[in-house]
N, C-alpha and C. Protein backbone atom coordinates (compact mmCIF):
# COMPACT_ATOMS: atom_id res chain seq x y z
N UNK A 1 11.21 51.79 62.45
CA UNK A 1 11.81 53.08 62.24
C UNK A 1 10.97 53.92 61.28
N UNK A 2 9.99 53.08 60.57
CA UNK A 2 9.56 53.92 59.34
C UNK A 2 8.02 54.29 59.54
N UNK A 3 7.69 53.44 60.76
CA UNK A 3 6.22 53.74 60.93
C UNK A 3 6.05 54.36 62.55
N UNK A 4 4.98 54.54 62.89
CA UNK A 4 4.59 54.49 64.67
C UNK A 4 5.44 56.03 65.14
N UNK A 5 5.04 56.20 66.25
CA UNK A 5 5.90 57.02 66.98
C UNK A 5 7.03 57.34 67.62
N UNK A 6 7.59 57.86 67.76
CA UNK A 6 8.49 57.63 68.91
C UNK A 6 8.35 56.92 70.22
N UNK A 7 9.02 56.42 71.05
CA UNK A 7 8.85 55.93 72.19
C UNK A 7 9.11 57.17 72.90
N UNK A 8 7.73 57.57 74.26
CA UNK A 8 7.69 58.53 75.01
C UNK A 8 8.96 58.64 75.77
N UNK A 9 9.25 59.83 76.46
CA UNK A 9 10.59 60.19 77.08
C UNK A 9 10.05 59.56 78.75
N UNK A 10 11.00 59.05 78.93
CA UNK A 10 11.06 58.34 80.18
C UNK A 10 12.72 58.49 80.98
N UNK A 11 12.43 58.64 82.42
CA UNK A 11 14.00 58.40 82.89
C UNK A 11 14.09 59.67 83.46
N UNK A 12 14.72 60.22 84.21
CA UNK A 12 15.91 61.50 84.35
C UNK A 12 16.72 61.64 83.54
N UNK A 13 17.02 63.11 83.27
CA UNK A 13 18.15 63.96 82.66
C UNK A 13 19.66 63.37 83.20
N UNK A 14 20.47 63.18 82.57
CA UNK A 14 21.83 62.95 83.15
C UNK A 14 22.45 64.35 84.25
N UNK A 15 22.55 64.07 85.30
CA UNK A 15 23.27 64.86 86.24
C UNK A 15 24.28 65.11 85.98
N UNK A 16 24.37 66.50 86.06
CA UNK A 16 25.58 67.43 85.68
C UNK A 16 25.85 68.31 87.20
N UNK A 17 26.78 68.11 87.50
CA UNK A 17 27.53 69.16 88.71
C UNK A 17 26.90 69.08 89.90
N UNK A 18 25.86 67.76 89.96
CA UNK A 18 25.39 67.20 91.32
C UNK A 18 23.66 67.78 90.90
N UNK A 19 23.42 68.52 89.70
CA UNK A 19 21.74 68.82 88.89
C UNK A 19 21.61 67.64 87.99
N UNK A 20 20.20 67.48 88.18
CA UNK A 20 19.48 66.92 86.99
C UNK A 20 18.34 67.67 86.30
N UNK A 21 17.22 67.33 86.91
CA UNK A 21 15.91 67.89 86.29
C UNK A 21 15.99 69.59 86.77
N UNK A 22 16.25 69.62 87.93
CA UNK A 22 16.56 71.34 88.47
C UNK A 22 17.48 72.08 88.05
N UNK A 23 18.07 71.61 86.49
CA UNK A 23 19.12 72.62 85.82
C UNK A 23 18.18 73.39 84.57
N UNK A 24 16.69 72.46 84.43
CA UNK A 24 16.26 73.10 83.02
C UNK A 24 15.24 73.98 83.55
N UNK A 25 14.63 74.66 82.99
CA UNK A 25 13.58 75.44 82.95
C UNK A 25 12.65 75.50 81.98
N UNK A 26 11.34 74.99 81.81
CA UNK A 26 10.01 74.88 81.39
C UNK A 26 9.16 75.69 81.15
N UNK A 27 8.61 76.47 80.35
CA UNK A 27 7.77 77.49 79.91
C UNK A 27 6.53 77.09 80.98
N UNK A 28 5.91 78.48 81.86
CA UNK A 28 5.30 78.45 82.68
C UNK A 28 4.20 78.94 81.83
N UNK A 29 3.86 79.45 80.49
CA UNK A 29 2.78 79.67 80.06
C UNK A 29 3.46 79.89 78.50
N UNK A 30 2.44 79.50 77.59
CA UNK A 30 2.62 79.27 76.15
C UNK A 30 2.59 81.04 75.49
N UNK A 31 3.14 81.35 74.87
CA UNK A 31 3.70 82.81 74.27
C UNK A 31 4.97 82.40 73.52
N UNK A 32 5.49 83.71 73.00
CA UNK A 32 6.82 84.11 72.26
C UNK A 32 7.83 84.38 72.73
N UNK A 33 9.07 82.83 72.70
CA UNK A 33 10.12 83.23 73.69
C UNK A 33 10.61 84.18 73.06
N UNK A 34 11.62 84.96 74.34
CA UNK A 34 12.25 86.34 74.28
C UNK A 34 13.71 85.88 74.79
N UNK A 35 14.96 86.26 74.07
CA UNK A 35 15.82 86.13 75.00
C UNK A 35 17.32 86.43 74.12
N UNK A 36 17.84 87.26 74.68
CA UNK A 36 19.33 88.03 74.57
C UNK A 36 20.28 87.38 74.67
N UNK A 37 20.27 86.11 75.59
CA UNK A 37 21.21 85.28 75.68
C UNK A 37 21.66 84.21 74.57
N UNK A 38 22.84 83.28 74.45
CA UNK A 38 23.24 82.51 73.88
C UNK A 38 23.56 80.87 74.16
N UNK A 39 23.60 80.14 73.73
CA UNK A 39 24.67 79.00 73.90
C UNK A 39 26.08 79.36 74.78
N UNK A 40 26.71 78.88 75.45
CA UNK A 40 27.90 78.98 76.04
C UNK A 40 28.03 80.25 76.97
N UNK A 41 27.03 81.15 76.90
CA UNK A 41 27.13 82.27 77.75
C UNK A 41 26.75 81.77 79.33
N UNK A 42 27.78 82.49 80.23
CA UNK A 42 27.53 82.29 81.94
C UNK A 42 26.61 82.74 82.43
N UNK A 43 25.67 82.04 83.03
CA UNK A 43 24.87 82.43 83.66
C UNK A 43 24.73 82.40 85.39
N UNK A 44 24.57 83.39 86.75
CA UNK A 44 24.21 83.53 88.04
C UNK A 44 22.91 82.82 88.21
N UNK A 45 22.27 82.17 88.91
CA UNK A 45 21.28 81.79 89.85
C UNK A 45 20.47 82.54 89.63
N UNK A 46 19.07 82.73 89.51
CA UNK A 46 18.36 83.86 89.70
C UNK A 46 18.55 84.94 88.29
N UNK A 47 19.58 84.52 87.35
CA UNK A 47 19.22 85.56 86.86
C UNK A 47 18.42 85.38 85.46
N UNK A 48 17.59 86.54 84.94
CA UNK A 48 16.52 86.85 84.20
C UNK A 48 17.51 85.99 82.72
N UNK A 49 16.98 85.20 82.27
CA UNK A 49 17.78 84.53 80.98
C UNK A 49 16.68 84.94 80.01
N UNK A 50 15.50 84.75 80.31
CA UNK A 50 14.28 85.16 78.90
C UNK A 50 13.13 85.76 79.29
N UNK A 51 12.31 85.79 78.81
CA UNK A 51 10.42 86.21 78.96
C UNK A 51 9.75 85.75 77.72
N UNK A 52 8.57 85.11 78.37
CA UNK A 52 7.35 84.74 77.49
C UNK A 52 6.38 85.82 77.87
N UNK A 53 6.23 86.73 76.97
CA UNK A 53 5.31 87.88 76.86
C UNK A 53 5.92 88.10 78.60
N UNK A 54 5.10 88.36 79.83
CA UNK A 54 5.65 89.13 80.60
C UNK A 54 6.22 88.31 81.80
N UNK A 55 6.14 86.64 81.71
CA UNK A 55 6.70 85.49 82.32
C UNK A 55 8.41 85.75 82.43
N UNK A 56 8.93 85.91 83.21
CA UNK A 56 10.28 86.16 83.58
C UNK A 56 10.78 84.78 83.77
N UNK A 57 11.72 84.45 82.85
CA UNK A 57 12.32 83.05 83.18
C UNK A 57 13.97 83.21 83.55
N UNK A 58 14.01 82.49 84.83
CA UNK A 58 15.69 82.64 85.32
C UNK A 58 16.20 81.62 85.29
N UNK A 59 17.89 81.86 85.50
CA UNK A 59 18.56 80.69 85.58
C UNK A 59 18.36 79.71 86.75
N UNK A 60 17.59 78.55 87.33
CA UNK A 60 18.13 77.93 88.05
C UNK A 60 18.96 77.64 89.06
N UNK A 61 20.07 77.44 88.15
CA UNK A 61 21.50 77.03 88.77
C UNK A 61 22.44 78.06 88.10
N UNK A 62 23.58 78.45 89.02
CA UNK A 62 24.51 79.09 87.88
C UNK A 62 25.07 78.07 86.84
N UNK A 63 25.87 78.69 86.23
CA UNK A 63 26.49 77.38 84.90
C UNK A 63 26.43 78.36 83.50
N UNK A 64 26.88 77.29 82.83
CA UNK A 64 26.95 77.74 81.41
C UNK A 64 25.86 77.35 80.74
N UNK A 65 25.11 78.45 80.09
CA UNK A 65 23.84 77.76 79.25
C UNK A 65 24.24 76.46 78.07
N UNK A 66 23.57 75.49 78.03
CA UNK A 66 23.77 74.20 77.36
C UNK A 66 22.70 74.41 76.24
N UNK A 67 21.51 74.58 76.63
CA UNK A 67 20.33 75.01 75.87
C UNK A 67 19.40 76.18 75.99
N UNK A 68 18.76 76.27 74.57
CA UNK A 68 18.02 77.71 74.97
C UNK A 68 17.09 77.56 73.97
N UNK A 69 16.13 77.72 73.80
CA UNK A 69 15.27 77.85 72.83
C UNK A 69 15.36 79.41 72.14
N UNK A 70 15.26 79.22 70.04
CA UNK A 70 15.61 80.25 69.81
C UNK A 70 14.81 81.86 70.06
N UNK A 71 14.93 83.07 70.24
CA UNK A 71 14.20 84.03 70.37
C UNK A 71 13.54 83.91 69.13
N UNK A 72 12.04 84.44 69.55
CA UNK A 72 11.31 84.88 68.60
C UNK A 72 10.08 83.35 68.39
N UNK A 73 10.84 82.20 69.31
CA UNK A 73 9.86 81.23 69.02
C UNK A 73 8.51 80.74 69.48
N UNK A 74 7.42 80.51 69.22
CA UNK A 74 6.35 80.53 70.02
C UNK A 74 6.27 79.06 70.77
N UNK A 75 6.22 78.97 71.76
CA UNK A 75 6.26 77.58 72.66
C UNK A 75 5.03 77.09 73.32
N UNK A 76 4.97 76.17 73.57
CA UNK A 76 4.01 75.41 74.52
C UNK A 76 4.22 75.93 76.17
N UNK A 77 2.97 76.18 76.99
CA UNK A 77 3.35 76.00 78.43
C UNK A 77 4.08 74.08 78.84
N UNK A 78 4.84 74.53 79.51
CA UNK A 78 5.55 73.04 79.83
C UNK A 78 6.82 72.97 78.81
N UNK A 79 6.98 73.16 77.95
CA UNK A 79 7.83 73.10 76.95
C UNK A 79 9.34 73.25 77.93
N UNK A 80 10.30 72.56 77.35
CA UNK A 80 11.90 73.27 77.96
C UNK A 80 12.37 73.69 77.29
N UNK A 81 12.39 75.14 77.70
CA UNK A 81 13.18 76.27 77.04
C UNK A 81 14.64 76.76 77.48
N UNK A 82 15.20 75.88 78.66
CA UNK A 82 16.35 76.46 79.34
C UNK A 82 16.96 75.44 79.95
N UNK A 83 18.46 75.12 79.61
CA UNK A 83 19.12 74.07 79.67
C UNK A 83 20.52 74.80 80.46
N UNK A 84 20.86 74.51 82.05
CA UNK A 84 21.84 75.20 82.74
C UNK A 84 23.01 74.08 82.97
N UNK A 85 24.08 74.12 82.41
CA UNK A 85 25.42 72.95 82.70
C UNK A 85 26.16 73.65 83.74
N UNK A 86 26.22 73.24 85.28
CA UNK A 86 26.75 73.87 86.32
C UNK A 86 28.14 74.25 86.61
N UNK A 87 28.49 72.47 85.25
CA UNK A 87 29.98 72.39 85.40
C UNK A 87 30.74 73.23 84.76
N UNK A 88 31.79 73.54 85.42
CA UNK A 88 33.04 75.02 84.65
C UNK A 88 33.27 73.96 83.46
N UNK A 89 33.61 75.34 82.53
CA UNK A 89 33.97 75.37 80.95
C UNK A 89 33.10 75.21 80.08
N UNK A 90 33.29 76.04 79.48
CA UNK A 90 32.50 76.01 77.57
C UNK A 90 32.29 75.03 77.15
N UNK A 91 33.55 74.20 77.53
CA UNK A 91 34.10 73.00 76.45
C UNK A 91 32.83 71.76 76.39
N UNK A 92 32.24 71.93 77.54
CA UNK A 92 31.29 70.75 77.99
C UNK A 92 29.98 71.22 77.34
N UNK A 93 29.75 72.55 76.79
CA UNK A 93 28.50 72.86 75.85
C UNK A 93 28.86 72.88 74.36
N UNK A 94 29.69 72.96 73.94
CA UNK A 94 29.91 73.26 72.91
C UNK A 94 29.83 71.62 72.03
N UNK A 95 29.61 71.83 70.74
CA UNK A 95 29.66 70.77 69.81
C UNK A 95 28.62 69.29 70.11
N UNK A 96 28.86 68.19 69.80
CA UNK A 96 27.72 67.43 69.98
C UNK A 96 27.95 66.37 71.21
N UNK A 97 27.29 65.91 71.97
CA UNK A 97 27.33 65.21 72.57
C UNK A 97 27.44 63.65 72.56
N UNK A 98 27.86 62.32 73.17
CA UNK A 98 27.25 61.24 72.56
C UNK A 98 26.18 61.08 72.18
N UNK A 99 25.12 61.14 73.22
CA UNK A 99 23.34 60.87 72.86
C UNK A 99 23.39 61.58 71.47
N UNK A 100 23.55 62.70 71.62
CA UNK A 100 22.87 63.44 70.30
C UNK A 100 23.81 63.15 68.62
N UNK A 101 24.88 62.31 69.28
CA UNK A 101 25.98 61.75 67.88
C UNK A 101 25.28 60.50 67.80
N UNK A 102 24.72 59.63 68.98
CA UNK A 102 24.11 58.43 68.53
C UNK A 102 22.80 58.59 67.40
N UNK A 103 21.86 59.54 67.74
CA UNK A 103 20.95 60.21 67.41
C UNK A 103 21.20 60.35 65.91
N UNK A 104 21.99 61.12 65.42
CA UNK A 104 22.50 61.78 64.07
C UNK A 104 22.80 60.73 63.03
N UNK A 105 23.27 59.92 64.06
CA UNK A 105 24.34 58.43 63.23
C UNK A 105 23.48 57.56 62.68
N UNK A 106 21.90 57.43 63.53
CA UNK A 106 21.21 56.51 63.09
C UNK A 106 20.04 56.90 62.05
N UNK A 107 20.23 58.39 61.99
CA UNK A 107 19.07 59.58 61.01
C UNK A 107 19.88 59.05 59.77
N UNK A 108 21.27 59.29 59.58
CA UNK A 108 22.39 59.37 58.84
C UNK A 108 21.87 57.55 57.87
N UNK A 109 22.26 56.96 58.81
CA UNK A 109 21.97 55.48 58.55
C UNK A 109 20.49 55.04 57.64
N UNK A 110 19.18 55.97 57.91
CA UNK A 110 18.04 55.37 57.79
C UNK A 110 18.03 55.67 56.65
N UNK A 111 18.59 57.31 56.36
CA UNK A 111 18.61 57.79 54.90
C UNK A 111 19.60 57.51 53.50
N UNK A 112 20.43 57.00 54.28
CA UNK A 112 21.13 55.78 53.26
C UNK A 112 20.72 55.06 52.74
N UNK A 113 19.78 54.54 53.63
CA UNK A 113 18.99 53.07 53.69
C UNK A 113 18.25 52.96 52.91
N UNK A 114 17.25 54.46 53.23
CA UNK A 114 15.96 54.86 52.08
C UNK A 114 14.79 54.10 53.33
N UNK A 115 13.87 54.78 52.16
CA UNK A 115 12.34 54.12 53.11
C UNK A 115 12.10 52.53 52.24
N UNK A 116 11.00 51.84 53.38
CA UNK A 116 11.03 50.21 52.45
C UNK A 116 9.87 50.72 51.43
N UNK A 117 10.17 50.20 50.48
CA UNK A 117 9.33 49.69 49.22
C UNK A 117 8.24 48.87 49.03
């Protein structure tokens, strides 16, 4: 935990509303995301959610945005900047998830712990 890297991301995205990997959207070229939108806001198919300098990035899938990278941030090409949850209600974006409570619990844990000596 205290040395080395992370272990690389491997696997598929958990499927949401019959999407997996075809709910996010990936910076098609490295610039300064742009974007008006929010967390929990509805999003149509097709529609314009951000821009990297003059890169038009749309929604996917319709759904409720889950993720977004913040405006104003400068990104990597490839990067995921756009996270679409297909399934109806807020309720399923909002607040933390398991993964990301497992995640927290064990940050929580290490710093209790302290680093070894």
């Amino acid at each position: 935990m205290w040395t080395g890297r992370t272990r690389k991301l491997d696997g598929e995205p958990q499927t949401y509303g019959g999407h997996a990997r075809n709910r996010f959207v990936y910076a098609p070229v490295s610039g300064r995301f742009a974007s008006q939108h929010r967390i929990a806001q509805a999003v149509r198919p097709g529609e314009v959610v951000a821009h990297i300098g003059s890169a038009r990035l749309t929604a996917p899938v319709g759904g409720i945005l889950r993720g977004l990278v913040r405006s104003g941030v400068e990104v990597a090409e490839g990067a995921k900047v756009v996270e679409v949850d297909p399934r109806a209600g807020r309720s399923k974006v909002l607040g933390i998830g398991p993964r990301p409570g497992r995640i927290a619990e064990g940050v929580l844990r290490a710093i209790e712990q302290g680093a070894p000596r």
